[in-house]
C-alpha atoms as a PDB file:
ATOM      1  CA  UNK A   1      15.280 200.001 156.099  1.00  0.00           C
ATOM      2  CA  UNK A   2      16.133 197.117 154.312  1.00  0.00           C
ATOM      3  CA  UNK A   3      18.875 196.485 151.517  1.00  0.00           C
ATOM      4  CA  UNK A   4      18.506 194.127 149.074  1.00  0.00           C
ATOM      5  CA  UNK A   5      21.617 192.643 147.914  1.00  0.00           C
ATOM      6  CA  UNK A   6      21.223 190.235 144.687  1.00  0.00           C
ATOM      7  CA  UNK A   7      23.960 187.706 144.260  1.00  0.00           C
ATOM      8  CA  UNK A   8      25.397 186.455 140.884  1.00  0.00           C
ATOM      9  CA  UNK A   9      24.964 182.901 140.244  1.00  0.00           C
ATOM     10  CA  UNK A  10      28.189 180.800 140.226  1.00  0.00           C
ATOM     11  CA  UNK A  11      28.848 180.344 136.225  1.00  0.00           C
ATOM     12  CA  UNK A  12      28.553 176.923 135.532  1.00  0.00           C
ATOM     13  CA  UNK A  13      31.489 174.747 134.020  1.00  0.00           C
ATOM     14  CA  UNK A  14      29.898 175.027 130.519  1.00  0.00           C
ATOM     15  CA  UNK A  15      29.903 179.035 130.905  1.00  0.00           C
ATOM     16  CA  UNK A  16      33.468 178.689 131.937  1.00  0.00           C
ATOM     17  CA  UNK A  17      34.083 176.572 128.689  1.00  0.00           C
ATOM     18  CA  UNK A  18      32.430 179.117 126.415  1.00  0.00           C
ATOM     19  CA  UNK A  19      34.467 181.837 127.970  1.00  0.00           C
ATOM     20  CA  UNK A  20      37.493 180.409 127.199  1.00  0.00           C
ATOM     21  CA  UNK A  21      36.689 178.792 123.942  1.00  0.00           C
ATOM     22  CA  UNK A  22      35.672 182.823 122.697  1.00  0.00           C
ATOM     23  CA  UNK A  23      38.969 183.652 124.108  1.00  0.00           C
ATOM     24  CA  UNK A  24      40.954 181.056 122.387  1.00  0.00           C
ATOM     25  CA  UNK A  25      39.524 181.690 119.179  1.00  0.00           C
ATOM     26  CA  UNK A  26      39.878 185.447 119.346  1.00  0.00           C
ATOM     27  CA  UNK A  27      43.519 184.752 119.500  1.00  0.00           C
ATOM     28  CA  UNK A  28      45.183 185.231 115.957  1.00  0.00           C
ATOM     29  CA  UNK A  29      48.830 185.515 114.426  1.00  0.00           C
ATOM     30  CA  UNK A  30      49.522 186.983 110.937  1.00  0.00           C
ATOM     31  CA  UNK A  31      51.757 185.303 108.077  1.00  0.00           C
ATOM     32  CA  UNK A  32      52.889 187.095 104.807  1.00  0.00           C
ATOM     33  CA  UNK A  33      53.819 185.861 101.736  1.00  0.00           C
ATOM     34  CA  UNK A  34      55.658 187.859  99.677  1.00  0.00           C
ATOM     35  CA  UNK A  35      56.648 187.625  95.647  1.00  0.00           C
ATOM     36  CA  UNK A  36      59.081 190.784  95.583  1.00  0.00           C
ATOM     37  CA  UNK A  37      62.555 189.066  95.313  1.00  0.00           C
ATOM     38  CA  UNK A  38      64.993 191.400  92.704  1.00  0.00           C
ATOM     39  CA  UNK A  39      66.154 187.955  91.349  1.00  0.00           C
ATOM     40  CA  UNK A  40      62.537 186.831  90.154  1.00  0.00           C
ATOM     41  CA  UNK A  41      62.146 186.111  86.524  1.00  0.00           C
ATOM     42  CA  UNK A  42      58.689 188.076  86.148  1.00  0.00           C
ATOM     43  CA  UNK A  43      56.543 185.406  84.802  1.00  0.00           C
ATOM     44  CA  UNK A  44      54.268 183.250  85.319  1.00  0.00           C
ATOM     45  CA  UNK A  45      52.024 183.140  88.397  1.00  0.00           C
ATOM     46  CA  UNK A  46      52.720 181.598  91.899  1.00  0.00           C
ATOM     47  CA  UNK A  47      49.458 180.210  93.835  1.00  0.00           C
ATOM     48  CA  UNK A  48      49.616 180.214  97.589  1.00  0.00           C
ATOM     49  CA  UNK A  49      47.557 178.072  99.903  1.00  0.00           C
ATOM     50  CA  UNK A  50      47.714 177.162 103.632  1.00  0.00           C
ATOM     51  CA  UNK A  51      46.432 174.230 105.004  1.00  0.00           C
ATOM     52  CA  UNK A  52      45.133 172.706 101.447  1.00  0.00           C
ATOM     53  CA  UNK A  53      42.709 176.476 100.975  1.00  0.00           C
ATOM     54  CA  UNK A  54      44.056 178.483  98.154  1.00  0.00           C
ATOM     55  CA  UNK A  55      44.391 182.317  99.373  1.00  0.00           C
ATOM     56  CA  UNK A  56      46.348 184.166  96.754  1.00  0.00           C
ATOM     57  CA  UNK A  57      47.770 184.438  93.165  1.00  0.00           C
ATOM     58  CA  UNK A  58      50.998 186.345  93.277  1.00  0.00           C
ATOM     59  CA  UNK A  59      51.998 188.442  90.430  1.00  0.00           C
ATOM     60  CA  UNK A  60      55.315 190.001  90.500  1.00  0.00           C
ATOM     61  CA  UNK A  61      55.859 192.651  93.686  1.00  0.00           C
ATOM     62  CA  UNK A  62      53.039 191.713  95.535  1.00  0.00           C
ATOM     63  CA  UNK A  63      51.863 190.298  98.750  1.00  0.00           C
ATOM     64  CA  UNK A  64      49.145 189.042 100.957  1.00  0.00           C
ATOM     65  CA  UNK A  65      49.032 189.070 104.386  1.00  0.00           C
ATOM     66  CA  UNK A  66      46.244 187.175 106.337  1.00  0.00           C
ATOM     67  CA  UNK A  67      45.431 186.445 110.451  1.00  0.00           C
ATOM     68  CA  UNK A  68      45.984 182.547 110.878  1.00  0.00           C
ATOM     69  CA  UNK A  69      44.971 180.417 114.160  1.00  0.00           C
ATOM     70  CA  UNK A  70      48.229 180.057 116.165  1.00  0.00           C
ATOM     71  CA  UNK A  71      49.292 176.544 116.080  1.00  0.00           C
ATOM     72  CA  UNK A  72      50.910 174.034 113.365  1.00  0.00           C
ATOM     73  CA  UNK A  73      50.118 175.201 109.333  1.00  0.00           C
ATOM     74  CA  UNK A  74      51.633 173.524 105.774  1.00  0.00           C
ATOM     75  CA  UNK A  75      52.100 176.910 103.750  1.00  0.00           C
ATOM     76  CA  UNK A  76      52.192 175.620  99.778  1.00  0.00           C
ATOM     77  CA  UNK A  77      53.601 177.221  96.771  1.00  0.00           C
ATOM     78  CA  UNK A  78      53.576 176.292  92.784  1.00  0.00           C
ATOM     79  CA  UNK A  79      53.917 177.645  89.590  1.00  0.00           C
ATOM     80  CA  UNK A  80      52.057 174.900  87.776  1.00  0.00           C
ATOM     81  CA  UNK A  81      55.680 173.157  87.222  1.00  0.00           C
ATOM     82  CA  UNK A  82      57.009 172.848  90.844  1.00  0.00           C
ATOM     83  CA  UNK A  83      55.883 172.845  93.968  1.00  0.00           C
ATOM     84  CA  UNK A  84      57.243 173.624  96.995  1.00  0.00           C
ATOM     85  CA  UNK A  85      55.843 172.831 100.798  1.00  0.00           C
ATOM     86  CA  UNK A  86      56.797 174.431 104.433  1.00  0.00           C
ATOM     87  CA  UNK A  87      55.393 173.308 107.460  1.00  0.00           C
ATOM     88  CA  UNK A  88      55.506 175.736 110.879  1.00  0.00           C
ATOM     89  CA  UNK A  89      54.109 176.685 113.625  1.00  0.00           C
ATOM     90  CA  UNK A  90      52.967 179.850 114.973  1.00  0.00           C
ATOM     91  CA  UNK A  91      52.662 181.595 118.219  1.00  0.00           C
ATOM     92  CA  UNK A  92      49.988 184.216 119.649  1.00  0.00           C
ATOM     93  CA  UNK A  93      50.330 187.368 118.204  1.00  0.00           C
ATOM     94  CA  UNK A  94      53.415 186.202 115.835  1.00  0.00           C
ATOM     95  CA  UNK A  95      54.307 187.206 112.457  1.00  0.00           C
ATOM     96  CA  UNK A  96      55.658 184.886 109.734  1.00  0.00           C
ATOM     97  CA  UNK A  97      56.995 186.307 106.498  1.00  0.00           C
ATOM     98  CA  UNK A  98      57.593 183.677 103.742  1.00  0.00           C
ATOM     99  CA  UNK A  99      59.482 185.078  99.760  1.00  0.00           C
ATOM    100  CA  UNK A 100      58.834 183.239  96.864  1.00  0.00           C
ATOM    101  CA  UNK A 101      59.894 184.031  93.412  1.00  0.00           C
ATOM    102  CA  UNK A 102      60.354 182.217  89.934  1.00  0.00           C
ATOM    103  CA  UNK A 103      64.099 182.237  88.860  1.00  0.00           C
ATOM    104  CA  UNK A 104      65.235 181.929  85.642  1.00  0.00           C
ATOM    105  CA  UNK A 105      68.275 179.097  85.195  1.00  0.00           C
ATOM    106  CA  UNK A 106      70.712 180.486  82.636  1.00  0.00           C
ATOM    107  CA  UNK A 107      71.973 176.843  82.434  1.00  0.00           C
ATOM    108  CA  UNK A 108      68.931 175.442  81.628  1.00  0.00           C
ATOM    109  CA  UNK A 109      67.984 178.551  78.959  1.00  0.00           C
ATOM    110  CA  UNK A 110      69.505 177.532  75.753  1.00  0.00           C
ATOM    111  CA  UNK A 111      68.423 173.915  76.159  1.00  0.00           C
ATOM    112  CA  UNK A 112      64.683 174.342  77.162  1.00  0.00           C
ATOM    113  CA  UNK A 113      64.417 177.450  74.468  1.00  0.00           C
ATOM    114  CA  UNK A 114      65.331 175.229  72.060  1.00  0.00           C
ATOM    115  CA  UNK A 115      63.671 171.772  72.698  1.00  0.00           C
ATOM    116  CA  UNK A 116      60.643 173.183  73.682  1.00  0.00           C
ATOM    117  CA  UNK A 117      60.157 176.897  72.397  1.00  0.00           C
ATOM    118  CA  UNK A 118      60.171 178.285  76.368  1.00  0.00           C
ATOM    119  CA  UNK A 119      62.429 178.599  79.841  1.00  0.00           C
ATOM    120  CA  UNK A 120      62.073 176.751  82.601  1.00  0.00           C
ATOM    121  CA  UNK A 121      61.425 178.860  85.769  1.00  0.00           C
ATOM    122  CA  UNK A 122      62.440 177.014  88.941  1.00  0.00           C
ATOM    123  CA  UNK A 123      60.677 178.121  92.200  1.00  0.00           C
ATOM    124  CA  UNK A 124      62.281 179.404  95.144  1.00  0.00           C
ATOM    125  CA  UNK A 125      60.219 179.609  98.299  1.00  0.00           C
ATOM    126  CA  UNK A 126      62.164 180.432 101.979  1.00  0.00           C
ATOM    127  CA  UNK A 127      60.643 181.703 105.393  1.00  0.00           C
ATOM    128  CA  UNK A 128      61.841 185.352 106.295  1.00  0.00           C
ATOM    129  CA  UNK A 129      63.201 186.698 109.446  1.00  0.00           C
ATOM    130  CA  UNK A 130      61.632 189.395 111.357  1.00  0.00           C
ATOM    131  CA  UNK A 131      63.356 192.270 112.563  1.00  0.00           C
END
């Protein structure tokens, strides 16, 4: 009696490439950007984008969270009147939390009210730390 025994090919180097690129790309991290600071103003909206792609409009007490590609990112904030910019990099299976909110200056108030009938609402924008 005879056995047959079939051998596997030897993957080539471009099998070996497309492995690893579907591994490298099924690789994620997560960031969250939050709006849900007790010292925001409540007004006005604050538009999120990462990497120059807008992906959210935060009102008051919300947040967005969304998987990234591990590696370097420019997270962008503005509420039409100031913008703020953070550059970072993320690891593998990391989690970045970033809180923005528009504060009210009570400095500013009385002056803006009256020269032009409204508030200015500066923008605060700071990376979290994870517990």
């Amino acid at each position: 009696m005879t056995t047959i025994v079939e051998i596997a090919p030897e993957p080539s180097a471009a099998d070996l490439d497309d492995v690893i690129t579907r591994l490298k790309n099924s690789w994620t991290a997560k960031i969250t950007m939050r709006r849900q600071s007790r010292v925001d103003a409540g007004i006005k909206s604050i538009y999120v984008s990462l990497d120059g792609e807008r992906i959210a409009r935060l009102s008051v007490d919300q947040e967005v969270t969304c998987d990234v590609k591990p590696g370097p990112h420019t997270l962008r904030v503005h509420n039409t009147l100031f913008w703020r910019t953070i550059s970072f990099t993320i690891g593998v299976g990391e989690h970045a939390s970033f809180m923005t909110a528009n504060r009210e200056c009570s400095l500013t108030f009385s002056m803006w009210a009256y020269v032009l009938g409204t508030n200015i609402v500066y923008l605060t924008f700071d990376r979290e730390e994870l517990s």
